[in-house]
N, C-alpha and C. Protein backbone atom coordinates (compact mmCIF):
# COMPACT_ATOMS: atom_id res chain seq x y z
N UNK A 1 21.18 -6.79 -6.14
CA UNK A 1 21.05 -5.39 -5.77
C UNK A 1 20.68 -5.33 -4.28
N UNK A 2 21.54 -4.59 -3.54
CA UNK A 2 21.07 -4.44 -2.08
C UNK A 2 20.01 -3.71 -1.90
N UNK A 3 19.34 -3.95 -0.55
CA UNK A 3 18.28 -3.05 -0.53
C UNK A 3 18.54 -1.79 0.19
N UNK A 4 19.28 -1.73 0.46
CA UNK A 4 19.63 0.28 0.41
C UNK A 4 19.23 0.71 -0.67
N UNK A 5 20.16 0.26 -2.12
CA UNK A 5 20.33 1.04 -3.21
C UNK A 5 18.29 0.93 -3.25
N UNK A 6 17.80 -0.32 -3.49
CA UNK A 6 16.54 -0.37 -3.76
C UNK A 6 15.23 0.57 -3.08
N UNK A 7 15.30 0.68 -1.98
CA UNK A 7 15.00 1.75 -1.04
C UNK A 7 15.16 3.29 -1.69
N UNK A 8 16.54 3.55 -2.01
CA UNK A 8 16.66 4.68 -2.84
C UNK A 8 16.20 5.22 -4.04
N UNK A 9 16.19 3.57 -4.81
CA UNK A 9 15.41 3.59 -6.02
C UNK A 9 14.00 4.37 -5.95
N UNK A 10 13.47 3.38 -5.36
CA UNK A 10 11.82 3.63 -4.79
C UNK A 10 11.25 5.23 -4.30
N UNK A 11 12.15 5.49 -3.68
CA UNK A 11 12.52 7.03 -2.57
C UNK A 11 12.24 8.16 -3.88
N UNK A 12 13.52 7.53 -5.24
CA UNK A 12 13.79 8.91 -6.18
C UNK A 12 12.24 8.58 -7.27
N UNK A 13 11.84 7.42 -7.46
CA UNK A 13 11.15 7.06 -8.06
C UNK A 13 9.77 8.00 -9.29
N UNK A 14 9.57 8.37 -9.92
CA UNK A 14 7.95 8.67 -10.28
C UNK A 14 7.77 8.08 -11.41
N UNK A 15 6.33 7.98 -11.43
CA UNK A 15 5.90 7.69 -12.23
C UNK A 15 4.86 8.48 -13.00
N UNK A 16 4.98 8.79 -14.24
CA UNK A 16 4.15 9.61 -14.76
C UNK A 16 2.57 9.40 -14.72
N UNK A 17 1.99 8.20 -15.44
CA UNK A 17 0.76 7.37 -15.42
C UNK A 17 0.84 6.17 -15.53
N UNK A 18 -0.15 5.33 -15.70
CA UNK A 18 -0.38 3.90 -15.52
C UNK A 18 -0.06 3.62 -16.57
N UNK A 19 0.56 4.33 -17.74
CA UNK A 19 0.88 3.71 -19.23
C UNK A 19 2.81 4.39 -19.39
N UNK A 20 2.78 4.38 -18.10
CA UNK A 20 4.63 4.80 -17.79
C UNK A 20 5.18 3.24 -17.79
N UNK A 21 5.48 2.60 -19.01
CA UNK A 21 5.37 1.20 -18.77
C UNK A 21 6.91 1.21 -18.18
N UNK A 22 8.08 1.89 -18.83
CA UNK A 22 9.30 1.89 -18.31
C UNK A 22 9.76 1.94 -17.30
N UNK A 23 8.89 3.32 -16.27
CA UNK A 23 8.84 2.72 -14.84
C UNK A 23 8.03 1.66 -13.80
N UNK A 24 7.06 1.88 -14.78
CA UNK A 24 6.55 0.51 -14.04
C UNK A 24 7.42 -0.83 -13.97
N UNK A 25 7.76 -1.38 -15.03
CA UNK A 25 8.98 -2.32 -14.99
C UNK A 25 10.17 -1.65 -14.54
N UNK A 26 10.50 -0.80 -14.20
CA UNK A 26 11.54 -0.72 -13.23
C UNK A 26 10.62 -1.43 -11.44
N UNK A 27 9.32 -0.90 -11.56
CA UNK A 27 9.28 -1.56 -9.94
C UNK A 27 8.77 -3.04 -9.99
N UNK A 28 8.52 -3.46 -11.05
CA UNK A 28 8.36 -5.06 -11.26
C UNK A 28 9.78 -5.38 -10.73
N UNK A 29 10.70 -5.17 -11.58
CA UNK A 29 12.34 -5.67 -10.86
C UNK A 29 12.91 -5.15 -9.48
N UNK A 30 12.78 -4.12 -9.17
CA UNK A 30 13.09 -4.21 -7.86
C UNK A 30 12.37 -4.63 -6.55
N UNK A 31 11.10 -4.89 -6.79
CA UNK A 31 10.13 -5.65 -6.02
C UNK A 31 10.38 -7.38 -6.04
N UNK A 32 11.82 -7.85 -7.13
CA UNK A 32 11.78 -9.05 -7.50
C UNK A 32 12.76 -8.85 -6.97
N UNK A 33 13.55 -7.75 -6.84
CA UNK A 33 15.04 -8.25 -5.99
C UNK A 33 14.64 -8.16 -4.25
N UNK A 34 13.62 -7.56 -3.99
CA UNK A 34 13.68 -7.34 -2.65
C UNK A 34 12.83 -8.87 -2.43
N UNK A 35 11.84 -9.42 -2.77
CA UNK A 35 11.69 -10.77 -2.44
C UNK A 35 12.88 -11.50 -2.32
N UNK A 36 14.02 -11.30 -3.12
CA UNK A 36 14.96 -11.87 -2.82
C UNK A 36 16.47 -12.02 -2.03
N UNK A 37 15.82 -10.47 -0.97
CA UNK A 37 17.17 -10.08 -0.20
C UNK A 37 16.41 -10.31 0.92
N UNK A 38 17.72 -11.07 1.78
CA UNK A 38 16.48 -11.52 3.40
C UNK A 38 16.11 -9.79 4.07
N UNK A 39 17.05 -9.40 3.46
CA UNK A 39 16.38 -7.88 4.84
C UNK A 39 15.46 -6.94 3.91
N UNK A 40 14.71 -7.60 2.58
CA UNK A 40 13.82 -7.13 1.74
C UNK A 40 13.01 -6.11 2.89
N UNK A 41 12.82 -6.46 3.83
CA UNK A 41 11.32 -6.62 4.38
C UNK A 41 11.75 -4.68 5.10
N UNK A 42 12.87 -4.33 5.08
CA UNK A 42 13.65 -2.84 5.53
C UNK A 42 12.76 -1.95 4.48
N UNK A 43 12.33 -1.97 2.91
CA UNK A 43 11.79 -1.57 2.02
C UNK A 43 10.63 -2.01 1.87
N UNK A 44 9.68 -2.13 3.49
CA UNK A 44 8.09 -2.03 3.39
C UNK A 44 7.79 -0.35 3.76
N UNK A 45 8.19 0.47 3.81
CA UNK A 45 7.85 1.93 4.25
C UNK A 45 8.03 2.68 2.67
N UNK A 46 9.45 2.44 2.20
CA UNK A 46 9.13 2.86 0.49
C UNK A 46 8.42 2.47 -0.40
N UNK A 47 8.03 1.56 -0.22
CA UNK A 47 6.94 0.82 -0.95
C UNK A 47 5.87 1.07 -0.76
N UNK A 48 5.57 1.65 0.64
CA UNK A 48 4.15 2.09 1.07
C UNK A 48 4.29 3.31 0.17
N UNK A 49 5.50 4.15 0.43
CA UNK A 49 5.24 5.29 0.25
C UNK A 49 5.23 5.79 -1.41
N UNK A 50 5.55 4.75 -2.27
CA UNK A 50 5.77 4.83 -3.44
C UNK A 50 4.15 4.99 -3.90
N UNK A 51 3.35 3.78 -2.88
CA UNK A 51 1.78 3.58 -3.44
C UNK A 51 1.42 5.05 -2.89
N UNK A 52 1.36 5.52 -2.37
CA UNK A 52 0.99 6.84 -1.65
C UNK A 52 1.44 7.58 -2.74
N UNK A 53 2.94 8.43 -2.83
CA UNK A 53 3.04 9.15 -4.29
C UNK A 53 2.18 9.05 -5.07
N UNK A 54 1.41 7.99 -5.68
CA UNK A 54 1.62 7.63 -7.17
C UNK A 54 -0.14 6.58 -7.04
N UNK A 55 -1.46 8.01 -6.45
CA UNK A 55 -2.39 7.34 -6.12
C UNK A 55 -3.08 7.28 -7.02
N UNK A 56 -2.77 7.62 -8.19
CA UNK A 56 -3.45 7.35 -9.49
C UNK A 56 -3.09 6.49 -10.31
N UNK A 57 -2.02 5.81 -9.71
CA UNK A 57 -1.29 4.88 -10.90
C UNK A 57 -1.59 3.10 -10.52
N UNK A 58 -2.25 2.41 -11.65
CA UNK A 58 -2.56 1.43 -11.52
C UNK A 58 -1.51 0.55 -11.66
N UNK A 59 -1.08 -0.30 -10.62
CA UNK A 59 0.20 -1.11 -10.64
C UNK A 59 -0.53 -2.68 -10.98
N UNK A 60 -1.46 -2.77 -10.82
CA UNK A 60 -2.23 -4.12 -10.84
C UNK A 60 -3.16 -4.86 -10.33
N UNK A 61 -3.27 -5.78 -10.14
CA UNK A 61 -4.70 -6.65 -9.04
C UNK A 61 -3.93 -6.89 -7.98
N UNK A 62 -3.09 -6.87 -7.47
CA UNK A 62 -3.32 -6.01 -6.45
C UNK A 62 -1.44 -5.13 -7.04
N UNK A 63 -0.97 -5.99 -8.06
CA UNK A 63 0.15 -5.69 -8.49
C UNK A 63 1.50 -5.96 -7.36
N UNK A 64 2.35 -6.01 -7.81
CA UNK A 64 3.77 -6.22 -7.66
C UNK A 64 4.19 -5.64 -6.11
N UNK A 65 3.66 -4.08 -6.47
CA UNK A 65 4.42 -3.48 -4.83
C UNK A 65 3.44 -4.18 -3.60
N UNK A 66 2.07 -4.35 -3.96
CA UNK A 66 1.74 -4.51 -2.74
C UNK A 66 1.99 -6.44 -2.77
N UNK A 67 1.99 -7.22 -3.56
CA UNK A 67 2.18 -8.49 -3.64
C UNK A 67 3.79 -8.60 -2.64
N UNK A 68 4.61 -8.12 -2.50
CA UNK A 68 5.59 -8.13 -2.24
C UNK A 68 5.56 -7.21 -1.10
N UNK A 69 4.89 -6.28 -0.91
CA UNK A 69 4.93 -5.52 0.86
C UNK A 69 4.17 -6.62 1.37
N UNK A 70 3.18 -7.78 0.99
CA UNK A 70 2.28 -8.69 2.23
C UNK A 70 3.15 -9.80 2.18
N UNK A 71 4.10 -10.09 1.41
CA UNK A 71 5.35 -11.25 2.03
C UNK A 71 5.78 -10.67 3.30
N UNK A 72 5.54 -9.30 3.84
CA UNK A 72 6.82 -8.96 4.99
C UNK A 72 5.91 -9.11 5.76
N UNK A 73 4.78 -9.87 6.14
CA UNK A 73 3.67 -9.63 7.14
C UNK A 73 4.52 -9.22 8.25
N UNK A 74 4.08 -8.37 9.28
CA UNK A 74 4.68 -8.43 10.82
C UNK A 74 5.49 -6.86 10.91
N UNK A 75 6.09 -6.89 9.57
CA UNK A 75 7.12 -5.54 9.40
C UNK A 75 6.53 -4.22 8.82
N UNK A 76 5.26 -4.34 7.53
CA UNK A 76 4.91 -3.17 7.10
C UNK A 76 3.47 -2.83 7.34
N UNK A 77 2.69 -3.10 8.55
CA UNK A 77 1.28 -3.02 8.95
C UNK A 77 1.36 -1.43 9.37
N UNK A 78 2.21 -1.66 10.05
CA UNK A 78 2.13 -0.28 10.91
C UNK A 78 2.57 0.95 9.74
N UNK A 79 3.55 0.87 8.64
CA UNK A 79 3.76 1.87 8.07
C UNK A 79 2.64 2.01 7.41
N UNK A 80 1.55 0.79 6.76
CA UNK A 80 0.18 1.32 5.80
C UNK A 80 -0.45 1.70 7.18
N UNK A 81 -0.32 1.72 7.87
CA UNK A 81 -1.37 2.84 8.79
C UNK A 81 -1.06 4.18 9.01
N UNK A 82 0.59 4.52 9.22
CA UNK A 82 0.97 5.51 9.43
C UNK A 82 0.67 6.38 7.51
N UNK A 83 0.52 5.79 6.21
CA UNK A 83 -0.14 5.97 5.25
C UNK A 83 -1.34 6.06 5.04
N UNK A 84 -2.07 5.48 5.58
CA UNK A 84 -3.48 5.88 5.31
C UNK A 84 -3.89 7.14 6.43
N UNK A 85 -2.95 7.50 7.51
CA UNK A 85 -3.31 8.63 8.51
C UNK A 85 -2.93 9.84 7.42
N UNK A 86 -1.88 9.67 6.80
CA UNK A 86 -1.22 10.54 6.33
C UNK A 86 -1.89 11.27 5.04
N UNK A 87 -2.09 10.30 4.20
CA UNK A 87 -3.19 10.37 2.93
C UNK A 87 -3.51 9.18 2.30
N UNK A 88 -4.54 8.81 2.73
CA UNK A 88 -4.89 7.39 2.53
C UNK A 88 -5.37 7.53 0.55
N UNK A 89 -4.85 5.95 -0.18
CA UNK A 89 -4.98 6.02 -1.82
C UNK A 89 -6.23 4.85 -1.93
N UNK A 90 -6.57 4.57 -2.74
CA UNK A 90 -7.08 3.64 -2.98
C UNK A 90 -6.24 1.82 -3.06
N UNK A 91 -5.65 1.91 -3.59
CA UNK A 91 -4.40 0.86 -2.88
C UNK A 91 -4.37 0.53 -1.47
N UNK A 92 -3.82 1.28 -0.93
CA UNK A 92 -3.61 1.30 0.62
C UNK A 92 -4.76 1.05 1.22
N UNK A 93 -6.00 1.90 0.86
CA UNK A 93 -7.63 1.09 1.38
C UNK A 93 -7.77 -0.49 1.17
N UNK A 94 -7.20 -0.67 0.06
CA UNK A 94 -7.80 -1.80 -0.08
C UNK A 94 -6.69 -3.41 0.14
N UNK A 95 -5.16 -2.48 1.12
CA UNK A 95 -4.34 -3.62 1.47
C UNK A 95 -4.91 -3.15 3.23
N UNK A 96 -5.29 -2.13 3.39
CA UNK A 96 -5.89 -2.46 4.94
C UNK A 96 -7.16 -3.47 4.78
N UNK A 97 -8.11 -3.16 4.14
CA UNK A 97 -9.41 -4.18 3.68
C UNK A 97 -8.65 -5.77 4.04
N UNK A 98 -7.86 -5.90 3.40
CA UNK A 98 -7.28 -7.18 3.46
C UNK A 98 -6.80 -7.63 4.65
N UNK A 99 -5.87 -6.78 5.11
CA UNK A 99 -6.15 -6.66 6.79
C UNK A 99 -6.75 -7.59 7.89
N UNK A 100 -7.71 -6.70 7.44
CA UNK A 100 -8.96 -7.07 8.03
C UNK A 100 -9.41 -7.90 8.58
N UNK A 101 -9.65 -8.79 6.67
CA UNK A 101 -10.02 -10.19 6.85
C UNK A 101 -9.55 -11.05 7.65
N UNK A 102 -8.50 -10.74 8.14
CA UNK A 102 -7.72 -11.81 8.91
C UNK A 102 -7.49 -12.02 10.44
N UNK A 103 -8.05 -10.72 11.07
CA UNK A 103 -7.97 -10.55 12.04
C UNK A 103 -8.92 -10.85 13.42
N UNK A 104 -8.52 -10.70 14.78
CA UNK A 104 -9.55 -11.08 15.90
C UNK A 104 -9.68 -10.20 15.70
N UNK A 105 -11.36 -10.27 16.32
CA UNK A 105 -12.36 -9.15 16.64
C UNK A 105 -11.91 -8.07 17.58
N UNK A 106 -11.02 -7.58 18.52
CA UNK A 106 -10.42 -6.60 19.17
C UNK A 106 -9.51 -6.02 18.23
N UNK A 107 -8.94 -6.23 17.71
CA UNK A 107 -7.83 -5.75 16.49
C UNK A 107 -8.66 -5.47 15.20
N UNK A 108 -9.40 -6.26 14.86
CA UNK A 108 -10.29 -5.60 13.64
C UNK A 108 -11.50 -4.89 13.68
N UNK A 109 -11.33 -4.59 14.93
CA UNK A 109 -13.09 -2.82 15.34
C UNK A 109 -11.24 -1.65 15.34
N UNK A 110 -10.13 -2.00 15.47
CA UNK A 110 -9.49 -0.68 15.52
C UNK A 110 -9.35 -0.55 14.13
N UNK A 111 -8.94 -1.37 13.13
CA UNK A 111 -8.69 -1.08 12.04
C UNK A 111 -9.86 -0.51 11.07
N UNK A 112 -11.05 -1.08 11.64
CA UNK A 112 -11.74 -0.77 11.07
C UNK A 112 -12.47 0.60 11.23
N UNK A 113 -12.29 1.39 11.93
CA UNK A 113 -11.92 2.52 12.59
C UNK A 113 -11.35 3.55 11.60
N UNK A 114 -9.82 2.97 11.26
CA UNK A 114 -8.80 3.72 10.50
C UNK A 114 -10.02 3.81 9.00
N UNK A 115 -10.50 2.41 8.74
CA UNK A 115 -10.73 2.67 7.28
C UNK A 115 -11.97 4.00 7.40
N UNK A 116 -12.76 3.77 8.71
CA UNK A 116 -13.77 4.47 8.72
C UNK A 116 -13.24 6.16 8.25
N UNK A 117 -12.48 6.42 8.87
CA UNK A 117 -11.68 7.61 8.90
C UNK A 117 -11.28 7.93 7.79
N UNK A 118 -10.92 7.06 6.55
CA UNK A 118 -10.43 7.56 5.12
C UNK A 118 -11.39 8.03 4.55
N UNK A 119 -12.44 7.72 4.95
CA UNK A 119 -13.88 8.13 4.44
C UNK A 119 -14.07 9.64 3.75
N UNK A 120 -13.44 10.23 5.31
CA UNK A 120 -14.14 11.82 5.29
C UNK A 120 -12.37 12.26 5.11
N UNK A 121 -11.30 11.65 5.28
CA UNK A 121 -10.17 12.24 5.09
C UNK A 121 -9.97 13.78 4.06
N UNK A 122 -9.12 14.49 4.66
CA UNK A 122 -9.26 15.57 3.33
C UNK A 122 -8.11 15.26 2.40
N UNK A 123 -7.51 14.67 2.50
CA UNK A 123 -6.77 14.40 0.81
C UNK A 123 -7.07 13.12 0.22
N UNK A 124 -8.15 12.60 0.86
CA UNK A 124 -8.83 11.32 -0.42
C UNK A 124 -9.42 11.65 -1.33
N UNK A 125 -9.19 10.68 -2.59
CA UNK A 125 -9.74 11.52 -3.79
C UNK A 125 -11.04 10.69 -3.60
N UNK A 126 -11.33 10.84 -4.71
CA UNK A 126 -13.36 10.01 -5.27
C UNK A 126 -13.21 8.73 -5.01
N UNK A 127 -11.65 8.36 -5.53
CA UNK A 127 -12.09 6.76 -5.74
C UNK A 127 -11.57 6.04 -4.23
N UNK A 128 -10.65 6.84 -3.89
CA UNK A 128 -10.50 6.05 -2.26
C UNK A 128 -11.30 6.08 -1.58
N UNK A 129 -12.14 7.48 -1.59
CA UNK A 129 -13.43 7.43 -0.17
C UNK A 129 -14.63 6.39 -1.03
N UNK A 130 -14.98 6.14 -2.61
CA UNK A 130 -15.78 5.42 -2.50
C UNK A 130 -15.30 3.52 -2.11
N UNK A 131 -14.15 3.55 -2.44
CA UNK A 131 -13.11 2.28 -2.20
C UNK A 131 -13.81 2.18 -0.15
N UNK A 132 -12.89 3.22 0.19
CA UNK A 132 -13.35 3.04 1.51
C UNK A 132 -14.57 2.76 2.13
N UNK A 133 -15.58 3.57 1.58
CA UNK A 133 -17.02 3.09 2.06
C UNK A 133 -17.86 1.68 1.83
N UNK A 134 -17.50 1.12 0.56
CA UNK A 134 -17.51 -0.18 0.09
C UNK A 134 -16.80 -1.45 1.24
N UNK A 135 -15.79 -1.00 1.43
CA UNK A 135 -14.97 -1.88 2.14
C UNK A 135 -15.25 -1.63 3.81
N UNK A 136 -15.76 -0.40 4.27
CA UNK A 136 -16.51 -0.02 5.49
C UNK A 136 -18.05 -0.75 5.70
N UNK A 137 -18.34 -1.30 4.26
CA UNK A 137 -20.17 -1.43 4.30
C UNK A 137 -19.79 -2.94 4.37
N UNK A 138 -19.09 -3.35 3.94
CA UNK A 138 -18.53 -4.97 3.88
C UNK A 138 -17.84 -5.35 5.31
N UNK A 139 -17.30 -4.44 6.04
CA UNK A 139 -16.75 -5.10 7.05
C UNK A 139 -17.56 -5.06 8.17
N UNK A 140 -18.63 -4.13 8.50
CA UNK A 140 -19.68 -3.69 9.58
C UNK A 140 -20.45 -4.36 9.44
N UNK A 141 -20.84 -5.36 7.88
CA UNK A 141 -22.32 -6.26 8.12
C UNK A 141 -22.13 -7.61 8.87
């Protein structure tokens, strides 16, 4: 499956709840074809944006979409930022958290910045701003 069509997939996508098992295994498989198309890495922005849609829906530890957006390191950083400006989920808090960890100290006071900011965001729900503050109290000590 090319990743146009997959992109599109993702794009038309919903999911009802975390017990939508039918679509959920629809994004188990197309997260398995895009690991496997070299220009996978074109479908790190739908993927962001799928976790964004769908901020109540538990995909996994860290699950499938985001296991497969951190293979594209280099390509989808900037779209989970332009996501967490936009309406940061609990997901997305916690693939910037990860971030984080990895970074020099000039690059990780900006990011850490962004997470600060999901904090007080107005379309975070309960569990992202407490996600966020957790992961704000962990990265400042």
């Amino acid at each position: 499956m090319t990743t146009s069509i997959i992109i599109d997939k993702l794009n038309k996508l919903t999911i009802v709840n975390s017990e939508d098992y039918d679509n959920l295994e629809v994004v188990d498989e197309l997260t398995n074809y895009l690991r496997q198309n070299s220009d996978g890495h074109l479908a790190c922005e739908a993927m962001i944006n799928l976790l964004e849609r769908h901020p109540e829906i538990e995909f996994g530890t860290p699950g499938e979409p985001v296991h497969t957006i951190e293979t594209f390191k280099g390509y989808y950083e900037e779209f989970l930022i332009q996501s967490l400006e936009k309406h940061p989920t609990q997901m997305t808090v916690w693939m910037l958290n990860r971030i984080i960890n990895g970074q020099e100290e000039s690059y990780k006071r900006k990011l850490i910045q962004i997470l600060n900011s999901c904090i007080t965001h107005p379309l975070a729900d309960q569990n992202t701003i407490d996600s966020a503050k957790d992961f704000y109290e962990y990265q400042t000590q």
